[in-house]
Protein backbone atom coordinates (compact mmCIF):
# COMPACT_ATOMS: atom_id res chain seq x y z
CA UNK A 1 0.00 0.00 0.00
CA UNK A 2 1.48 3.93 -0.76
CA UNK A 3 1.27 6.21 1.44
CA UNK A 4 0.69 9.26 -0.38
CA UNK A 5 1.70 11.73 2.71
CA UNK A 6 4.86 9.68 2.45
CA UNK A 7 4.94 10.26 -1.46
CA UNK A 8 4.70 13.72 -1.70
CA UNK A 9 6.72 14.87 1.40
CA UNK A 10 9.51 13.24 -0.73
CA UNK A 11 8.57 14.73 -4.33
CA UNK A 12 8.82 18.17 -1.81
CA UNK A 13 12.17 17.33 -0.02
CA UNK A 14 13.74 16.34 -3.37
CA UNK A 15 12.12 19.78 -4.84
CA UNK A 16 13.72 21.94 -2.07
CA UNK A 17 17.23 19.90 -2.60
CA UNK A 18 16.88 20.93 -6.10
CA UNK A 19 16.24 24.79 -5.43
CA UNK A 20 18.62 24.69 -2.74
CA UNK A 21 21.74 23.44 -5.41
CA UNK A 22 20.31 25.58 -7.91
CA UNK A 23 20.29 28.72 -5.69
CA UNK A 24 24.47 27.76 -4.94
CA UNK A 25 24.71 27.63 -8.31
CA UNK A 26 23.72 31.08 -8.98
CA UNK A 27 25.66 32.52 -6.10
CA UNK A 28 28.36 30.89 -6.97
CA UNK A 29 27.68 32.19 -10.78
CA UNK A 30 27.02 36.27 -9.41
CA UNK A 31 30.32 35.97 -6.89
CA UNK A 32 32.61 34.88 -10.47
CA UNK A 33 30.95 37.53 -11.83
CA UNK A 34 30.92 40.24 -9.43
CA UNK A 35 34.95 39.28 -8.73
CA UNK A 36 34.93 39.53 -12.83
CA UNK A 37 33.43 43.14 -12.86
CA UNK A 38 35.90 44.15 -9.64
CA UNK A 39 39.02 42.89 -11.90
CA UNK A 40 37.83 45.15 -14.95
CA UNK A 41 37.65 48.33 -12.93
CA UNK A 42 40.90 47.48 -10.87
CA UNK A 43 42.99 46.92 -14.55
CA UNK A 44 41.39 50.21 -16.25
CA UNK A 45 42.64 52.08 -13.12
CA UNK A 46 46.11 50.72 -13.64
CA UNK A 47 46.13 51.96 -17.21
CA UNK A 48 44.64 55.10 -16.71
CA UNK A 49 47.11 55.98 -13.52
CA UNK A 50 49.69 54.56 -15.70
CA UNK A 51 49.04 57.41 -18.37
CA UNK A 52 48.99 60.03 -15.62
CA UNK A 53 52.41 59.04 -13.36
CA UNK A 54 50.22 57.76 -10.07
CA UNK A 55 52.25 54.69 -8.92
CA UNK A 56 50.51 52.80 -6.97
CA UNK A 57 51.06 52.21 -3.31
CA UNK A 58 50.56 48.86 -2.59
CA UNK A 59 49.65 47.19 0.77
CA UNK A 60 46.01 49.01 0.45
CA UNK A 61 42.74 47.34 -1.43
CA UNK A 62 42.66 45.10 -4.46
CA UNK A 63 39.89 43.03 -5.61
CA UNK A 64 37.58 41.14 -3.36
CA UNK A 65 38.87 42.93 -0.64
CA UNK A 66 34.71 43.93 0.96
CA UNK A 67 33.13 46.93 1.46
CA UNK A 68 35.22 48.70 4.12
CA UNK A 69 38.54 48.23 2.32
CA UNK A 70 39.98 50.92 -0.23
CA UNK A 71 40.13 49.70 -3.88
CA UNK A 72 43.36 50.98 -4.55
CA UNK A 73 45.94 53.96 -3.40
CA UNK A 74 48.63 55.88 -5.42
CA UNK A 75 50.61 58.68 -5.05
CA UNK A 76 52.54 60.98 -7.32
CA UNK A 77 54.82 64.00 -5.81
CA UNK A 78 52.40 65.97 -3.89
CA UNK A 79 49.18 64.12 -4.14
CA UNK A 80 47.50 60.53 -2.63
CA UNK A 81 44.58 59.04 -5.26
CA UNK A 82 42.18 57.16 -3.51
CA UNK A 83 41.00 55.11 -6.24
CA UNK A 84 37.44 53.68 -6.44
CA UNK A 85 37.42 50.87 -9.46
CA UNK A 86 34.01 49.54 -11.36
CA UNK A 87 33.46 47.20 -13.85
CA UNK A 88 31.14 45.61 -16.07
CA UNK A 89 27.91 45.88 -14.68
CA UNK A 90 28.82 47.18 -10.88
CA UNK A 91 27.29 50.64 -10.24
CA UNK A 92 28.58 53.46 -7.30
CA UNK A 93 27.78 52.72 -3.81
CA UNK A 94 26.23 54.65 -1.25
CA UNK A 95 27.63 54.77 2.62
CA UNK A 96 25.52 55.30 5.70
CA UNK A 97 26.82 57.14 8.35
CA UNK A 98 24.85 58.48 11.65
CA UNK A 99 21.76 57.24 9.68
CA UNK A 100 22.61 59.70 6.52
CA UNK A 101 23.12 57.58 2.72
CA UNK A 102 26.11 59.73 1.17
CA UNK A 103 26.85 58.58 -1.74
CA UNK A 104 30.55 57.20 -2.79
CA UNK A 105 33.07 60.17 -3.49
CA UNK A 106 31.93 62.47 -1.08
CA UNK A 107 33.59 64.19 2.04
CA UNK A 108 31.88 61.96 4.79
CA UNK A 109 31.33 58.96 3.16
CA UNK A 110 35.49 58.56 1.50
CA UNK A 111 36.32 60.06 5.56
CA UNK A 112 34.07 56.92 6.97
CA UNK A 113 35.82 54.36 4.37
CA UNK A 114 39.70 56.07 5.09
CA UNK A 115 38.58 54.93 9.21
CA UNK A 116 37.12 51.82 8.17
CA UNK A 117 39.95 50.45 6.52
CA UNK A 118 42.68 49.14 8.71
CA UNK A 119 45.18 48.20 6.08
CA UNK A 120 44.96 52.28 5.22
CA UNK A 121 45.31 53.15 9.31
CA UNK A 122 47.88 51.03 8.93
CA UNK A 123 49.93 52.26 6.23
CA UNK A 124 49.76 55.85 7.45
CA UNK A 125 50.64 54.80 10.56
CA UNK A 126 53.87 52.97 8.95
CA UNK A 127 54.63 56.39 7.10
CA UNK A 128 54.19 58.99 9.57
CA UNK A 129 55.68 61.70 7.50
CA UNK A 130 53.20 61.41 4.57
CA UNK A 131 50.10 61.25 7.40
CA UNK A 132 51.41 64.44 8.49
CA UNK A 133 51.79 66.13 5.17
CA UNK A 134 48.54 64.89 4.36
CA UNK A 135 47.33 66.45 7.18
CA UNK A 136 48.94 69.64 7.11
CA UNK A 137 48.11 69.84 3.42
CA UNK A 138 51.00 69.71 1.88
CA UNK A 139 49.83 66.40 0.03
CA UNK A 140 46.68 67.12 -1.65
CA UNK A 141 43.70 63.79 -1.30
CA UNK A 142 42.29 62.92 -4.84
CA UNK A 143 38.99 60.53 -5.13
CA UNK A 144 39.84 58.80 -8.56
CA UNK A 145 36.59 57.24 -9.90
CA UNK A 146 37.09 54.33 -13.11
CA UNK A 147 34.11 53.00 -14.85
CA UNK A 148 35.23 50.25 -17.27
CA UNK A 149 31.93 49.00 -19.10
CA UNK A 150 33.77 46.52 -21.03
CA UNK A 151 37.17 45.46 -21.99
CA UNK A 152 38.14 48.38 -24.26
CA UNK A 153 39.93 50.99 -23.53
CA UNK A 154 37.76 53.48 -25.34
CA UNK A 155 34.80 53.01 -22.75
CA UNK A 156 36.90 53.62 -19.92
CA UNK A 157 35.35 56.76 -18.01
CA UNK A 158 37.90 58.41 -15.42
CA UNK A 159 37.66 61.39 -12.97
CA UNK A 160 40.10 62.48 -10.46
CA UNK A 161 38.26 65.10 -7.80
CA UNK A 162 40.46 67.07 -5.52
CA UNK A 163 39.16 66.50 -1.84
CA UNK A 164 38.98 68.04 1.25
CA UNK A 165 37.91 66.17 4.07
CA UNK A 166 35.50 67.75 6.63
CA UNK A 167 37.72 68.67 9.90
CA UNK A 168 36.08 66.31 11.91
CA UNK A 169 36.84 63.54 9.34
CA UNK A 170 40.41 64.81 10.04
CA UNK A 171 40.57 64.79 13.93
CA UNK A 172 38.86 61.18 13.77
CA UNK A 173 41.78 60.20 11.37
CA UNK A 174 44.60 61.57 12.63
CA UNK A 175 43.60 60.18 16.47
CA UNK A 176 43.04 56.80 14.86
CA UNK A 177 46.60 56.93 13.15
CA UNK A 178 48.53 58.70 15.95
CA UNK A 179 47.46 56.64 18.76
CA UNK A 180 48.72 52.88 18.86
């Protein structure tokens, strides 16, 4: 004799097995991807700071690195480029701090990801003379912005904004990079 009860709990646990491998699947598919996109925008920025004499700094960012981290530093006599990399189909992020959404390349919200990310506390704190000129001004801050669509060069969109980061930004950066 069948029990259908029996039956069709079955047909349903082999139904939500299915979905569930299926579902992996597609993560697994969107992470590839998403890495994929993050690799596009970190190579344009290499070319484009190559054409403009920014070396990069190394020890910050790089792909798959999360959404506190940096993408990418570089410096070039007189100015640090914070460089924020997208690619293929990624799109600008916003930041939330003290329950605000600033969007990415702003004041406050490149301020919040400089204190988020360790690896940059770190560096600074491993170079105090360029913290200091950075602080006293001598060093200028650029947010450098890449947007590669695709994998030619002509669709690479670049900008490179001079910054100034709101005092308090400043204080809360400096105290995290002075004190050990």
């Amino acid at each position: 004799m069948n029990d259908w009860k029996l039956t069709s709990f079955n047909a349903d646990v082999s139904a939500v097995a299915r979905a569930t491998a299926y579902a992996a699947e597609l993560t697994a598919e969107n992470l590839l991807a998403r890495t994929d996109s993050e690799q596009m925008g970190h190579t344009a920025l290499e070319v484009i700071w190559d054409k403009h004499g920014i070396a990069f700094a190394g020890g910050v960012g790089g792909v798959g690195q999360g959404r506190n981290s940096l993408d990418a530093l570089g410096y070039k006599p007189g100015e640090l480029h914070i460089g924020h990399c997208h690619g293929g189909t990624s799109r600008a992020l916003t930041f939330t701090e003290e329950g605000r959404t600033i969007p990415a390349g702003f004041g406050p919200s490149i301020g919040c990801r400089l204190l988020a990310d360790r690896e940059f506390v770190d560096k600074m704190r491993q170079m105090p003379a360029l913290w200091n000129a950075i602080a006293s001004g001598q060093v200028s801050l650029f947010w450098d912005m890449v947007f590669a669509p695709s994998g030619r060069l002509d669709d690479i969109r670049f900008t490179s904004t001079p910054i100034t980061l709101p005092p308090a930004e400043m204080a809360a950066l400096n105290q995290a990079i002075t004190s050990a």
